[in-house]
PDB file of N, CA and C in Angstrom:
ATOM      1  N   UNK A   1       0.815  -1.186   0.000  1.00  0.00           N
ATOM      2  CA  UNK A   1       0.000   0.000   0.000  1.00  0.00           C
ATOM      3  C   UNK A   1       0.860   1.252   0.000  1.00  0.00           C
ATOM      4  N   UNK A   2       2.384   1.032   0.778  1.00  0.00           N
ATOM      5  CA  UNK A   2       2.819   2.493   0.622  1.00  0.00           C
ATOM      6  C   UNK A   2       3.346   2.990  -0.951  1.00  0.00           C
ATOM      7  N   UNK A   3       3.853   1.861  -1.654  1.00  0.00           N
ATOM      8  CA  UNK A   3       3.791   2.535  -2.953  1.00  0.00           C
ATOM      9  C   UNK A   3       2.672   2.947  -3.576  1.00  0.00           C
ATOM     10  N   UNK A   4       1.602   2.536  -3.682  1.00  0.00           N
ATOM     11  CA  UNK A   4       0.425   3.346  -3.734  1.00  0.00           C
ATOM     12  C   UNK A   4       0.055   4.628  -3.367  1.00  0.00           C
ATOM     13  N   UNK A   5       0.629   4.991  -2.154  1.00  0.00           N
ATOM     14  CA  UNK A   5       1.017   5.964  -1.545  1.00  0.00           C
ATOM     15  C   UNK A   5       1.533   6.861  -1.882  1.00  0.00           C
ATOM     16  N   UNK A   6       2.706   6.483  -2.620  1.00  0.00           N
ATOM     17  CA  UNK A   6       3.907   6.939  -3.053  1.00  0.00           C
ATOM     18  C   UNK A   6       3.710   7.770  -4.334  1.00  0.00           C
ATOM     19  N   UNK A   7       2.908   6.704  -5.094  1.00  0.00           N
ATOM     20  CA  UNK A   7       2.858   7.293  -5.998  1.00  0.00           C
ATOM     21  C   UNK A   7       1.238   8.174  -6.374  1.00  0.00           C
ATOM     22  N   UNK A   8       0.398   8.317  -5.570  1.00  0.00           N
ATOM     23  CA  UNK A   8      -0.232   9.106  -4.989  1.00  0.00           C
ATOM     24  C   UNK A   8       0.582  10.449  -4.842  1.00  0.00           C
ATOM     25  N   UNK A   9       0.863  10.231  -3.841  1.00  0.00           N
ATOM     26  CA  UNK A   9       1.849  11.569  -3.941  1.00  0.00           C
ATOM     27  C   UNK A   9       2.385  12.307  -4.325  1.00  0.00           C
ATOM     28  N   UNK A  10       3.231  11.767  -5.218  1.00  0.00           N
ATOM     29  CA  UNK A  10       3.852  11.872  -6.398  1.00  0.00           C
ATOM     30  C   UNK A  10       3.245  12.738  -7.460  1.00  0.00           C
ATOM     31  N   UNK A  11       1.798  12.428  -8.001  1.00  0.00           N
ATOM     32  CA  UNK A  11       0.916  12.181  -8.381  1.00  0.00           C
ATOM     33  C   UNK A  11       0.407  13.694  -7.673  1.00  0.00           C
ATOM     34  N   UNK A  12       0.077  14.065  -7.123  1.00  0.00           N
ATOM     35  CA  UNK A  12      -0.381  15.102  -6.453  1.00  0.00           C
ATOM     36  C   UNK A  12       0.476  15.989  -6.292  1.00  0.00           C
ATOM     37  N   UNK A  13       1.448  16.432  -6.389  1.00  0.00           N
ATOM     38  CA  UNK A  13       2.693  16.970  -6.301  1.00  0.00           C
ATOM     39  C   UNK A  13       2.703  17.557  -7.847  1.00  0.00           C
ATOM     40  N   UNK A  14       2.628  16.298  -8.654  1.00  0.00           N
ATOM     41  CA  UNK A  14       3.485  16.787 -10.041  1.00  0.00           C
ATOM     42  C   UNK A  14       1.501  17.970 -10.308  1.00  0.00           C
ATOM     43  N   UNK A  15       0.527  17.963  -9.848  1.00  0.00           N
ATOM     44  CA  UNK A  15      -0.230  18.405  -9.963  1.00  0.00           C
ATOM     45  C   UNK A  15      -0.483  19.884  -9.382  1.00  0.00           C
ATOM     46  N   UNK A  16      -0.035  19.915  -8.244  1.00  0.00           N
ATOM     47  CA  UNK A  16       0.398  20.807  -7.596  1.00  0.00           C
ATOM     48  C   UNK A  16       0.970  22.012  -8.326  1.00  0.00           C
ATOM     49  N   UNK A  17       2.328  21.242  -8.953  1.00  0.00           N
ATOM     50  CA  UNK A  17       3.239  21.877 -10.104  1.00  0.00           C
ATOM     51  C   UNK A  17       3.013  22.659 -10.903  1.00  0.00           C
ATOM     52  N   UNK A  18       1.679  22.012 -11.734  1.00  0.00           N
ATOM     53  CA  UNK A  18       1.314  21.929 -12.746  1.00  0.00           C
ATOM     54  C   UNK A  18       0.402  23.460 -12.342  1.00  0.00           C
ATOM     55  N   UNK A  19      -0.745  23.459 -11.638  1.00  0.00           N
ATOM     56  CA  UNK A  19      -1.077  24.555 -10.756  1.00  0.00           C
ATOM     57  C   UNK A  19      -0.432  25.840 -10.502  1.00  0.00           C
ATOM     58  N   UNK A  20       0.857  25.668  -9.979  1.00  0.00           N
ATOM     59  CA  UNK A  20       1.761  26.740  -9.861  1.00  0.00           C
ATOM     60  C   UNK A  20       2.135  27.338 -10.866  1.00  0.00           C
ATOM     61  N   UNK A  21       2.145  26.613 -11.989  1.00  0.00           N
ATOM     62  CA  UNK A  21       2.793  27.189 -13.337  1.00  0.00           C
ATOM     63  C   UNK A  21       1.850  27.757 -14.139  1.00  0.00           C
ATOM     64  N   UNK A  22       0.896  27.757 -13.669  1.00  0.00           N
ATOM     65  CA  UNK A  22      -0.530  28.487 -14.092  1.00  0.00           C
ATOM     66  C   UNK A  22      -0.579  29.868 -13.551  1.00  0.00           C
ATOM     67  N   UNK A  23      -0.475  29.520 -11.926  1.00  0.00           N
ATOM     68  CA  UNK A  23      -0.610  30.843 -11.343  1.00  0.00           C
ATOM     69  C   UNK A  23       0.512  31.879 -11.876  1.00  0.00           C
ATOM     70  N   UNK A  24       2.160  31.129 -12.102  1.00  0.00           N
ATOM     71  CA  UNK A  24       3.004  32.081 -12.721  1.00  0.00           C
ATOM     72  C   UNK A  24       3.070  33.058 -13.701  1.00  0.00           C
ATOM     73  N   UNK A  25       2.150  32.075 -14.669  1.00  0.00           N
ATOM     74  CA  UNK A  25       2.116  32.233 -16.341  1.00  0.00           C
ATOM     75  C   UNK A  25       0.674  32.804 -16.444  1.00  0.00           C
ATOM     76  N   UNK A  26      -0.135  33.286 -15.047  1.00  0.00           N
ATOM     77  CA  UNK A  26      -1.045  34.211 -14.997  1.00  0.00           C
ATOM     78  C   UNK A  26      -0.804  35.518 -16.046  1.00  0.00           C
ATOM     79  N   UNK A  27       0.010  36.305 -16.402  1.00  0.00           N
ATOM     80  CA  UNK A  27       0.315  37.579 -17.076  1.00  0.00           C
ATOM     81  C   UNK A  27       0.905  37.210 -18.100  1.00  0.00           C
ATOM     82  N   UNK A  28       1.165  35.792 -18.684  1.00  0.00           N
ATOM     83  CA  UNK A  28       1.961  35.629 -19.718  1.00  0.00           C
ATOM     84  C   UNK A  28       0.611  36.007 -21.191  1.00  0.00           C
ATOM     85  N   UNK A  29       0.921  36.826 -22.250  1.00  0.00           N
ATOM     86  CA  UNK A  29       0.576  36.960 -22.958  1.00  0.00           C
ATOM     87  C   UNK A  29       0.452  35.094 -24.040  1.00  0.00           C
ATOM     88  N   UNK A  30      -1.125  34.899 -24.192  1.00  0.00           N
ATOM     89  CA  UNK A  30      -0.976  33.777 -24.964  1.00  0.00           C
ATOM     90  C   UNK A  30      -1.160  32.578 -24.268  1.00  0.00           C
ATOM     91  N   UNK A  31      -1.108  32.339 -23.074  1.00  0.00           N
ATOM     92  CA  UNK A  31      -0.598  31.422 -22.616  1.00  0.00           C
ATOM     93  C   UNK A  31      -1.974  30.717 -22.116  1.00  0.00           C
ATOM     94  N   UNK A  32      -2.474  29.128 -22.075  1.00  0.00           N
ATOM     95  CA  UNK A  32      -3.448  28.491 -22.231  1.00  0.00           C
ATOM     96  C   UNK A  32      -3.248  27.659 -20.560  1.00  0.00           C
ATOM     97  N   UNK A  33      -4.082  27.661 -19.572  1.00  0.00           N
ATOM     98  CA  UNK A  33      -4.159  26.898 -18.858  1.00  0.00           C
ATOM     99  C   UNK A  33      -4.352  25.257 -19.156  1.00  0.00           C
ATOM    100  N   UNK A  34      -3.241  25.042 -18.449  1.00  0.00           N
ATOM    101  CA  UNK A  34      -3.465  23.252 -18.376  1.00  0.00           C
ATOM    102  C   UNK A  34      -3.735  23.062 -16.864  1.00  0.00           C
ATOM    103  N   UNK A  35      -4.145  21.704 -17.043  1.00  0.00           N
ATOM    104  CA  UNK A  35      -5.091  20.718 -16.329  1.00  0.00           C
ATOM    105  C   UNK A  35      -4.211  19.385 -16.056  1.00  0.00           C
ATOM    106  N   UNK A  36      -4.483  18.523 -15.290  1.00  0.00           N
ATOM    107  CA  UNK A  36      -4.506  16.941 -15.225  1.00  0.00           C
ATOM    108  C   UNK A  36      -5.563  16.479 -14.896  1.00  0.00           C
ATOM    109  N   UNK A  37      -5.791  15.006 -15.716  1.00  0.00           N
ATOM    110  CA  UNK A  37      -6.468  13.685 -15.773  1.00  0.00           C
ATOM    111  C   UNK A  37      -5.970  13.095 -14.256  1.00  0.00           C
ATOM    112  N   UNK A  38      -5.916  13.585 -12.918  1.00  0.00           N
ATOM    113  CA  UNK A  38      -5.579  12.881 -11.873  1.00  0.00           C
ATOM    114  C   UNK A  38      -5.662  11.531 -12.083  1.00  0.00           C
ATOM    115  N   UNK A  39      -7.259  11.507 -11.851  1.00  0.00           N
ATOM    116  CA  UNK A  39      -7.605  10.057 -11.654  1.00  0.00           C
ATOM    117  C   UNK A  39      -7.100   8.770 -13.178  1.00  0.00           C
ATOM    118  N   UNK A  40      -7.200   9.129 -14.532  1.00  0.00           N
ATOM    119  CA  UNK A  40      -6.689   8.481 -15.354  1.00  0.00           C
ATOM    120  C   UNK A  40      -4.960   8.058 -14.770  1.00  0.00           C
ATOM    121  N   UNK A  41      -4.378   9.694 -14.458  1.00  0.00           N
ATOM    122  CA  UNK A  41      -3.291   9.030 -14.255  1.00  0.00           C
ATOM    123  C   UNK A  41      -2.653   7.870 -12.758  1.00  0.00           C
ATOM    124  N   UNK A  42      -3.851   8.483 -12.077  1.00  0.00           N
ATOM    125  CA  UNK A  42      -3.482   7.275 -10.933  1.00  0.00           C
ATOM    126  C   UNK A  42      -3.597   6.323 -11.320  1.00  0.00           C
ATOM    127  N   UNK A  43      -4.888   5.949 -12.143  1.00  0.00           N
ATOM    128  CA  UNK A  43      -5.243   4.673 -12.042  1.00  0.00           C
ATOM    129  C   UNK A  43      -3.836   4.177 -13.431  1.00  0.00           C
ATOM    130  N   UNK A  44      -3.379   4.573 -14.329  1.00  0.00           N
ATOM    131  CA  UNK A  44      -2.441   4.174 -14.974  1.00  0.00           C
ATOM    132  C   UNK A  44      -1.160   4.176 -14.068  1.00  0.00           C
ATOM    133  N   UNK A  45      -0.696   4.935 -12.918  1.00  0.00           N
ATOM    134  CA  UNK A  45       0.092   4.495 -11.918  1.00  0.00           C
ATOM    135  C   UNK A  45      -0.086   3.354 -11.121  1.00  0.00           C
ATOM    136  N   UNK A  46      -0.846   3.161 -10.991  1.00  0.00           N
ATOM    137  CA  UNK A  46      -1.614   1.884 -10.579  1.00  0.00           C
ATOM    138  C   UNK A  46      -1.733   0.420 -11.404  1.00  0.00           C
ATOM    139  N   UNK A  47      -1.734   0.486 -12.267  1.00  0.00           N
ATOM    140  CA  UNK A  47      -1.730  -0.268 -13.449  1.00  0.00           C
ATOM    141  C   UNK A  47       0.296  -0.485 -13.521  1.00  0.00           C
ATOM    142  N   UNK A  48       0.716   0.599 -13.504  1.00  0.00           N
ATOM    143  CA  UNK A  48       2.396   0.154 -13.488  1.00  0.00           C
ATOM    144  C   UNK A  48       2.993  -0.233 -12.439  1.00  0.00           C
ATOM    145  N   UNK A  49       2.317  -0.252 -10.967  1.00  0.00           N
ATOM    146  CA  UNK A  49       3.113  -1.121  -9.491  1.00  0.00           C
ATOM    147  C   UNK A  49       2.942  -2.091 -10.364  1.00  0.00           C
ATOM    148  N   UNK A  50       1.535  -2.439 -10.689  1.00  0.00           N
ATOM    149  CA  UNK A  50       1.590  -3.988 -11.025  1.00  0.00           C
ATOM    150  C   UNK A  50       2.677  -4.599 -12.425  1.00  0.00           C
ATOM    151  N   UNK A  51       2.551  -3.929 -13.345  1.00  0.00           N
ATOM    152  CA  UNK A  51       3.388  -4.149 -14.358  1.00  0.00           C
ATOM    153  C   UNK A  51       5.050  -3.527 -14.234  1.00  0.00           C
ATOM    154  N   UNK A  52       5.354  -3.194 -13.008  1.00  0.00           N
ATOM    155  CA  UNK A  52       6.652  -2.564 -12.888  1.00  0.00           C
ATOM    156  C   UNK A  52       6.728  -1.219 -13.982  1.00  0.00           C
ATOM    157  N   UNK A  53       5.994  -0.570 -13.897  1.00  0.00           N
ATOM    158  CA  UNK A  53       6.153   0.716 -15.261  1.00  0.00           C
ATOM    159  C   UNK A  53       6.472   1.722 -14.201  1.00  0.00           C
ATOM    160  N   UNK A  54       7.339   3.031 -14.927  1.00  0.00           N
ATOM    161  CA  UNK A  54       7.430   3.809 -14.162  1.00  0.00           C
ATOM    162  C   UNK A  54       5.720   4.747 -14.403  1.00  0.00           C
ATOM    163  N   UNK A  55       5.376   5.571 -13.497  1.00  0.00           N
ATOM    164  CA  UNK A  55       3.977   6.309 -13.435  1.00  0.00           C
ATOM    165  C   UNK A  55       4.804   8.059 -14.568  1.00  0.00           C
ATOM    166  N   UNK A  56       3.809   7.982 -15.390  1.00  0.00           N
ATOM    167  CA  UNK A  56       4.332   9.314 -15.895  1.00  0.00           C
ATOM    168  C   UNK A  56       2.718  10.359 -16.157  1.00  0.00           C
ATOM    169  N   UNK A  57       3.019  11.297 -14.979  1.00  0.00           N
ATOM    170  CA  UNK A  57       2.197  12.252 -15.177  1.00  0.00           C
ATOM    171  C   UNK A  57       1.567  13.191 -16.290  1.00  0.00           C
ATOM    172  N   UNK A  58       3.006  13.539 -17.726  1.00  0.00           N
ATOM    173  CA  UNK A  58       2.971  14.260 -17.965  1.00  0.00           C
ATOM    174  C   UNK A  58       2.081  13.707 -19.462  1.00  0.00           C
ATOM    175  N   UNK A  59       1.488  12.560 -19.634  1.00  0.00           N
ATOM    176  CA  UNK A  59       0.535  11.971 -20.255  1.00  0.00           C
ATOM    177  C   UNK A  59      -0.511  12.487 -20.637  1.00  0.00           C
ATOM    178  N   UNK A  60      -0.883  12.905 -19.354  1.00  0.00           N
ATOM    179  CA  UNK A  60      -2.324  13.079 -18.831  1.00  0.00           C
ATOM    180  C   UNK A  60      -2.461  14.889 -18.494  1.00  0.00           C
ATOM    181  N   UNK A  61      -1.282  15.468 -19.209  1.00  0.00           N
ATOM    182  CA  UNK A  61      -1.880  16.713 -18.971  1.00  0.00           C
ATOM    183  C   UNK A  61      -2.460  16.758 -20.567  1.00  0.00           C
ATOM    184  N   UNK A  62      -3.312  18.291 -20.263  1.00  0.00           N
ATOM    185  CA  UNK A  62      -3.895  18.832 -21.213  1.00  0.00           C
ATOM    186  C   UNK A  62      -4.707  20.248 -21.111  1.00  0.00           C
ATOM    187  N   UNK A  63      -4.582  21.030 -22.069  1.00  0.00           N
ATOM    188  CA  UNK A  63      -4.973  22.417 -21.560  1.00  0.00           C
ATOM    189  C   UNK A  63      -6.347  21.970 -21.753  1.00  0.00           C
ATOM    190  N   UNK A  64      -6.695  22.854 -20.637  1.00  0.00           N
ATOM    191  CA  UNK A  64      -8.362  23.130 -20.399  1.00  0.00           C
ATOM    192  C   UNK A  64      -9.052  24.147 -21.413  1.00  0.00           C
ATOM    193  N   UNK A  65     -10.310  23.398 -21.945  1.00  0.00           N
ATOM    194  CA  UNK A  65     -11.121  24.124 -22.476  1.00  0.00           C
ATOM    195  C   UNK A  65     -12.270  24.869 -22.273  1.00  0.00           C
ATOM    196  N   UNK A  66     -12.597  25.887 -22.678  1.00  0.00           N
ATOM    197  CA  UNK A  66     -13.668  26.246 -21.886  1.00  0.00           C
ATOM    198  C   UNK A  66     -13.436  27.108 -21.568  1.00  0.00           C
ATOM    199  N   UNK A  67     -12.547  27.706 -20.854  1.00  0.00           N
ATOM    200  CA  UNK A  67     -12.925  28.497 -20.094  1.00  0.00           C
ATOM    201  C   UNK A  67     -12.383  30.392 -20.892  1.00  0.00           C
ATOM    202  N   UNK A  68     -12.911  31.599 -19.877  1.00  0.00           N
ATOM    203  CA  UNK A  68     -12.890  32.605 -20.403  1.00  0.00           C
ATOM    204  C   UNK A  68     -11.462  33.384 -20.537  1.00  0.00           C
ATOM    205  N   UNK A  69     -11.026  33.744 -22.309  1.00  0.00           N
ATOM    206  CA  UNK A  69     -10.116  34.612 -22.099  1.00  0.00           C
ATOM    207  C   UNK A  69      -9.889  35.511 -22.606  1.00  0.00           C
ATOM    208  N   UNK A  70      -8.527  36.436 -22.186  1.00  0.00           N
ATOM    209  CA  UNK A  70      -8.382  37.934 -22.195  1.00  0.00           C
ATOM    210  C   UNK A  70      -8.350  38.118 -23.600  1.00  0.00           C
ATOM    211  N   UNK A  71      -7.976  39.486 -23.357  1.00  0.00           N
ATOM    212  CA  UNK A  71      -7.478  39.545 -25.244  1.00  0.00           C
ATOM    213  C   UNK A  71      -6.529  39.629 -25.861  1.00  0.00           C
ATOM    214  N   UNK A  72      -5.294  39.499 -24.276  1.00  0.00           N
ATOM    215  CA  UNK A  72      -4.083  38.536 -24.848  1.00  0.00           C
ATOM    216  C   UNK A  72      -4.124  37.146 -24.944  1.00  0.00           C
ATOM    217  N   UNK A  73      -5.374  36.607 -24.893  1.00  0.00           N
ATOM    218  CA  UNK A  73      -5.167  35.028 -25.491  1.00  0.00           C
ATOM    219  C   UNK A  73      -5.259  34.309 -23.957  1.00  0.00           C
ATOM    220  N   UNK A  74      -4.811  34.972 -23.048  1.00  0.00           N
ATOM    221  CA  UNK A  74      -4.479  34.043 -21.568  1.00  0.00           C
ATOM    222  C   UNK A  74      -5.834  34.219 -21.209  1.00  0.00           C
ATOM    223  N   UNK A  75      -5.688  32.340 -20.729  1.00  0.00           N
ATOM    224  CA  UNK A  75      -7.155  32.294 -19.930  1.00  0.00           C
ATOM    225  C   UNK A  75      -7.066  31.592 -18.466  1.00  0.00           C
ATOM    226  N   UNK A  76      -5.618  32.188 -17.820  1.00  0.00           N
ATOM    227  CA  UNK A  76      -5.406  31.652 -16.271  1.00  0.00           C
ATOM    228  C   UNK A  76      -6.394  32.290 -15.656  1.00  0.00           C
ATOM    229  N   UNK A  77      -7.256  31.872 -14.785  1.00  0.00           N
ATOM    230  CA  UNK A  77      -7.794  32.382 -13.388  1.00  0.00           C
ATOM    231  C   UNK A  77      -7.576  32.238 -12.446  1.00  0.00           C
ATOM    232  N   UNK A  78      -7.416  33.398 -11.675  1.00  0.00           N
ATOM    233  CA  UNK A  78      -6.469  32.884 -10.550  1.00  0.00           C
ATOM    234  C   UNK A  78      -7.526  32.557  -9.118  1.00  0.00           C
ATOM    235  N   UNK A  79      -8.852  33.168  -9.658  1.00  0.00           N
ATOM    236  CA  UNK A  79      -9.614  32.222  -8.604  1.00  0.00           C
ATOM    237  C   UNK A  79      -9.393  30.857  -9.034  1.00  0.00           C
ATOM    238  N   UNK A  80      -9.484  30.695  -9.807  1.00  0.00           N
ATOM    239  CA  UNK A  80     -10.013  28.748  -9.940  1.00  0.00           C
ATOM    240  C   UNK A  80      -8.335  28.254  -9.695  1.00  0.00           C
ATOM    241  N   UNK A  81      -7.765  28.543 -10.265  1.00  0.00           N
ATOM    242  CA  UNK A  81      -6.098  28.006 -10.041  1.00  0.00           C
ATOM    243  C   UNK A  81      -5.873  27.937  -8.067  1.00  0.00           C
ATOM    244  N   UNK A  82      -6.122  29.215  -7.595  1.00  0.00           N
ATOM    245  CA  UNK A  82      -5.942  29.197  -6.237  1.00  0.00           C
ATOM    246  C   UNK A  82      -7.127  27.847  -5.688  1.00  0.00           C
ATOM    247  N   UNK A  83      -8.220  27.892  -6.008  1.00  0.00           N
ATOM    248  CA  UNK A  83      -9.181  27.055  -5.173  1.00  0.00           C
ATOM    249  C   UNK A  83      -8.745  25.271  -5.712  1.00  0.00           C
ATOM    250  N   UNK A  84      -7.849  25.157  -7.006  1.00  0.00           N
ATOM    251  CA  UNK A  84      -7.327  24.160  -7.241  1.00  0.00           C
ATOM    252  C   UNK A  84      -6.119  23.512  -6.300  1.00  0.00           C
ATOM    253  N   UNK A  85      -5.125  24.394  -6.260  1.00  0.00           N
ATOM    254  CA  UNK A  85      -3.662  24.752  -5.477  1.00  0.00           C
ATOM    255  C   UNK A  85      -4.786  24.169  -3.904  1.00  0.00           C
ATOM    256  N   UNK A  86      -5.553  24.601  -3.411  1.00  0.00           N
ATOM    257  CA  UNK A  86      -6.061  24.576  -2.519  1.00  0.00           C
ATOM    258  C   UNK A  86      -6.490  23.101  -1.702  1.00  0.00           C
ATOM    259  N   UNK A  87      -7.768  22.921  -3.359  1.00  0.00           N
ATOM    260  CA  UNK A  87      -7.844  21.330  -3.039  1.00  0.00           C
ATOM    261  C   UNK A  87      -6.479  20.173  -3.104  1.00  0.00           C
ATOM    262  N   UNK A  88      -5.636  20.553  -4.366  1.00  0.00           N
ATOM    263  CA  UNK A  88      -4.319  19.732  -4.286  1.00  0.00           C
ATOM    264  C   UNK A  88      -3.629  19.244  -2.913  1.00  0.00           C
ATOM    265  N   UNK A  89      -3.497  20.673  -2.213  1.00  0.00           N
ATOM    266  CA  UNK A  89      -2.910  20.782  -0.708  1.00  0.00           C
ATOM    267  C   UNK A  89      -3.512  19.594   0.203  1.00  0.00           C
ATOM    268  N   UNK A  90      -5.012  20.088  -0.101  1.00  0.00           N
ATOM    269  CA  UNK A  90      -5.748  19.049   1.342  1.00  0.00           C
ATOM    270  C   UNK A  90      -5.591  17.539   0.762  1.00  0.00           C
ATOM    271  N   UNK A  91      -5.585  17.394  -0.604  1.00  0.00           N
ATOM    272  CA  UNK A  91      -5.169  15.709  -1.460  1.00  0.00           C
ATOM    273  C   UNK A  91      -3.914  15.389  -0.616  1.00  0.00           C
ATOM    274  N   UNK A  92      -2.890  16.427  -0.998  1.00  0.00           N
ATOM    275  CA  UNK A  92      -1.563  15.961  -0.253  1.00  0.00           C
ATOM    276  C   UNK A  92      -1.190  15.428   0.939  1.00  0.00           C
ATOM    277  N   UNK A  93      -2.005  16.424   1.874  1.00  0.00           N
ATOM    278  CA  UNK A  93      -1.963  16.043   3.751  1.00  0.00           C
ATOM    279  C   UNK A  93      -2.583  15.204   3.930  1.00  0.00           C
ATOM    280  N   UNK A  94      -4.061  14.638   3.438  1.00  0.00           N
ATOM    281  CA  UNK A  94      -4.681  13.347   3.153  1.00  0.00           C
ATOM    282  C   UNK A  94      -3.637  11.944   2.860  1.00  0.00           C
ATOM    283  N   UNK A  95      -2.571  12.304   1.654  1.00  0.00           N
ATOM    284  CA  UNK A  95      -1.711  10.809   1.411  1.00  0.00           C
ATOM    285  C   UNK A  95      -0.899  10.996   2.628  1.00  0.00           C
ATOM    286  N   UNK A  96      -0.349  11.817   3.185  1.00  0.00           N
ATOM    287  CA  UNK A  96       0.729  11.982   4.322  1.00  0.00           C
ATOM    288  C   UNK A  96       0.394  11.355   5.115  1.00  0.00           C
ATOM    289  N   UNK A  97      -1.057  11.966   5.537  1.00  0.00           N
ATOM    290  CA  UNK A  97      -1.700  11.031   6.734  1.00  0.00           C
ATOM    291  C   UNK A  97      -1.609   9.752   6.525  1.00  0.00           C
ATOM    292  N   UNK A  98      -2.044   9.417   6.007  1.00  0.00           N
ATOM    293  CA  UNK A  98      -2.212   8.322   5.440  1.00  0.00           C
ATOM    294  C   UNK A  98      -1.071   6.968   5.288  1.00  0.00           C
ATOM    295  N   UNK A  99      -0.161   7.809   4.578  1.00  0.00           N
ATOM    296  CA  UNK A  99       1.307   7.198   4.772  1.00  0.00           C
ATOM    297  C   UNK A  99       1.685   6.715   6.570  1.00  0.00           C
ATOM    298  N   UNK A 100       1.887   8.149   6.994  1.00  0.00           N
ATOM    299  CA  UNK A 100       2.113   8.212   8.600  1.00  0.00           C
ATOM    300  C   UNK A 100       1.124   7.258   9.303  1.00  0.00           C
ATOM    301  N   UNK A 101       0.081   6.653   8.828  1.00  0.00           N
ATOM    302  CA  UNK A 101      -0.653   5.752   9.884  1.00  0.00           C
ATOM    303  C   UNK A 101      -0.239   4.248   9.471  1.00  0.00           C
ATOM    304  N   UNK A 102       0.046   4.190   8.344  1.00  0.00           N
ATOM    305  CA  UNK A 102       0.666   2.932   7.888  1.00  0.00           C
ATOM    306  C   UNK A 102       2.165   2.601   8.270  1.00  0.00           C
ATOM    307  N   UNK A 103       3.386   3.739   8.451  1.00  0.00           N
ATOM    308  CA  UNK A 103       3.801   3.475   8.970  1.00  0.00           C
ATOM    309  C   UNK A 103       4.175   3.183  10.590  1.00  0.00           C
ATOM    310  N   UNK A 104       3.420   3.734  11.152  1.00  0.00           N
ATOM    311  CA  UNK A 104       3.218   3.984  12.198  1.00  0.00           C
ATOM    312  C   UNK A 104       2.399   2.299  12.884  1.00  0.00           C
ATOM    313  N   UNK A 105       1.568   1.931  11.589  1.00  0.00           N
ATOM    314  CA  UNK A 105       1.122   0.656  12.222  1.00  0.00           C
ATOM    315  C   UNK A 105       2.496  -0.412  12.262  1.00  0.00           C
ATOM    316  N   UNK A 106       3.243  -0.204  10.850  1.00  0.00           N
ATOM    317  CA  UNK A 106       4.276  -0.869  10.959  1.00  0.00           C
ATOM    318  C   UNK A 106       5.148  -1.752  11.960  1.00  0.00           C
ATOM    319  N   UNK A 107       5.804   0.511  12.696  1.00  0.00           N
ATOM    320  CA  UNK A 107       6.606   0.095  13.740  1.00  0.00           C
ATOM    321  C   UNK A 107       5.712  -0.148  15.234  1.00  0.00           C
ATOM    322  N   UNK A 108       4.321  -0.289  15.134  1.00  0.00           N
ATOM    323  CA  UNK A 108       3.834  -1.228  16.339  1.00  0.00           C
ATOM    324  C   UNK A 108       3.591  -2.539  16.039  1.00  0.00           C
ATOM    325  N   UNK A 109       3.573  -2.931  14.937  1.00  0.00           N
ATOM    326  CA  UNK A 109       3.860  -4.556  15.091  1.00  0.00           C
ATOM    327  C   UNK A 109       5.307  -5.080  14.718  1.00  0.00           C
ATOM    328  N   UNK A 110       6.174  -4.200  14.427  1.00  0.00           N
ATOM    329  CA  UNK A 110       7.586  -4.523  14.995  1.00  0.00           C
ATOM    330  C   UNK A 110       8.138  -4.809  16.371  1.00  0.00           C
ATOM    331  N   UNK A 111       7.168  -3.557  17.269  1.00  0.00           N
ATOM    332  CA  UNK A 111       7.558  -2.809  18.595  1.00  0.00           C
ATOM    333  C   UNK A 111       6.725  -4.607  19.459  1.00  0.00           C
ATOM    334  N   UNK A 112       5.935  -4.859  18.496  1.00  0.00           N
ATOM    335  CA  UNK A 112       4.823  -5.905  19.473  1.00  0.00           C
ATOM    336  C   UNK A 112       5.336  -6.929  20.414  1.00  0.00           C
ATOM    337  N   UNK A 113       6.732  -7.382  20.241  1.00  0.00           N
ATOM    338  CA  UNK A 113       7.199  -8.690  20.790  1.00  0.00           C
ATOM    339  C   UNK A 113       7.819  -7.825  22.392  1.00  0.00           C
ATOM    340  N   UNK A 114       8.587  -6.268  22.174  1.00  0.00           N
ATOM    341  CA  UNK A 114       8.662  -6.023  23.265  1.00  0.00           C
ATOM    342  C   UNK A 114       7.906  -5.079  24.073  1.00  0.00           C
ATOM    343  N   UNK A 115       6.690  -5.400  23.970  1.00  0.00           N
ATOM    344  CA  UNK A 115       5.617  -4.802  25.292  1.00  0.00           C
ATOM    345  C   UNK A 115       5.467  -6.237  26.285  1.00  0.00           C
TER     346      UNK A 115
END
């Protein structure tokens, strides 16, 4: 489960990224917000523990359509980018936790023989 974890993380991180470079490229003349397929790409991270593949995020990006832009061409928002950045964050502390209770069960059934 912790590589699952792992690459969860991972996974949320390179998303994170992806987020930030939005908020940067907020003023860039031209410049098209991208997105990730999270869940496609987990579940294809998921699909490679089992097949030994490495997980590659950058698959599964793709600029977002739809949405409204300037009349330099840029269509970052930095509400929706921030409330993204936002949810990413609470995804992240979610796998941490998560991680941390698994290991944590670990070293009590290591710890078990001396209580």
């Amino acid at each position: 489960m912790s590589e699952a974890l792992g690459r969860f993380l991972d996974l949320t991180n390179d998303q994170m990224k992806l987020t930030a470079s939005n908020l940067a490229n907020v003023d860039t003349p031209g410049y098209k917000t991208q997105g990730m397929n999270f869940a496609q790409a987990f579940q294809d991270a998921m699909h490679g523990i089992d097949s030994g593949a490495a997980a590659n995020a950058g698959e599964h990006v793709f600029n977002v359509d739809g949405l409204v832009s300037r009349p330099d061409g840029n269509n970052v928002s930095m509400d929706r980018e921030s409330l993204d950045l936002a949810k990413e964050q609470l995804q992240f502390r979610t796998g941490v936790e998560l991680l941390k209770r698994e290991y944590s069960r670990t070293m009590s059934a290591i710890h078990a023989d001396s209580k």
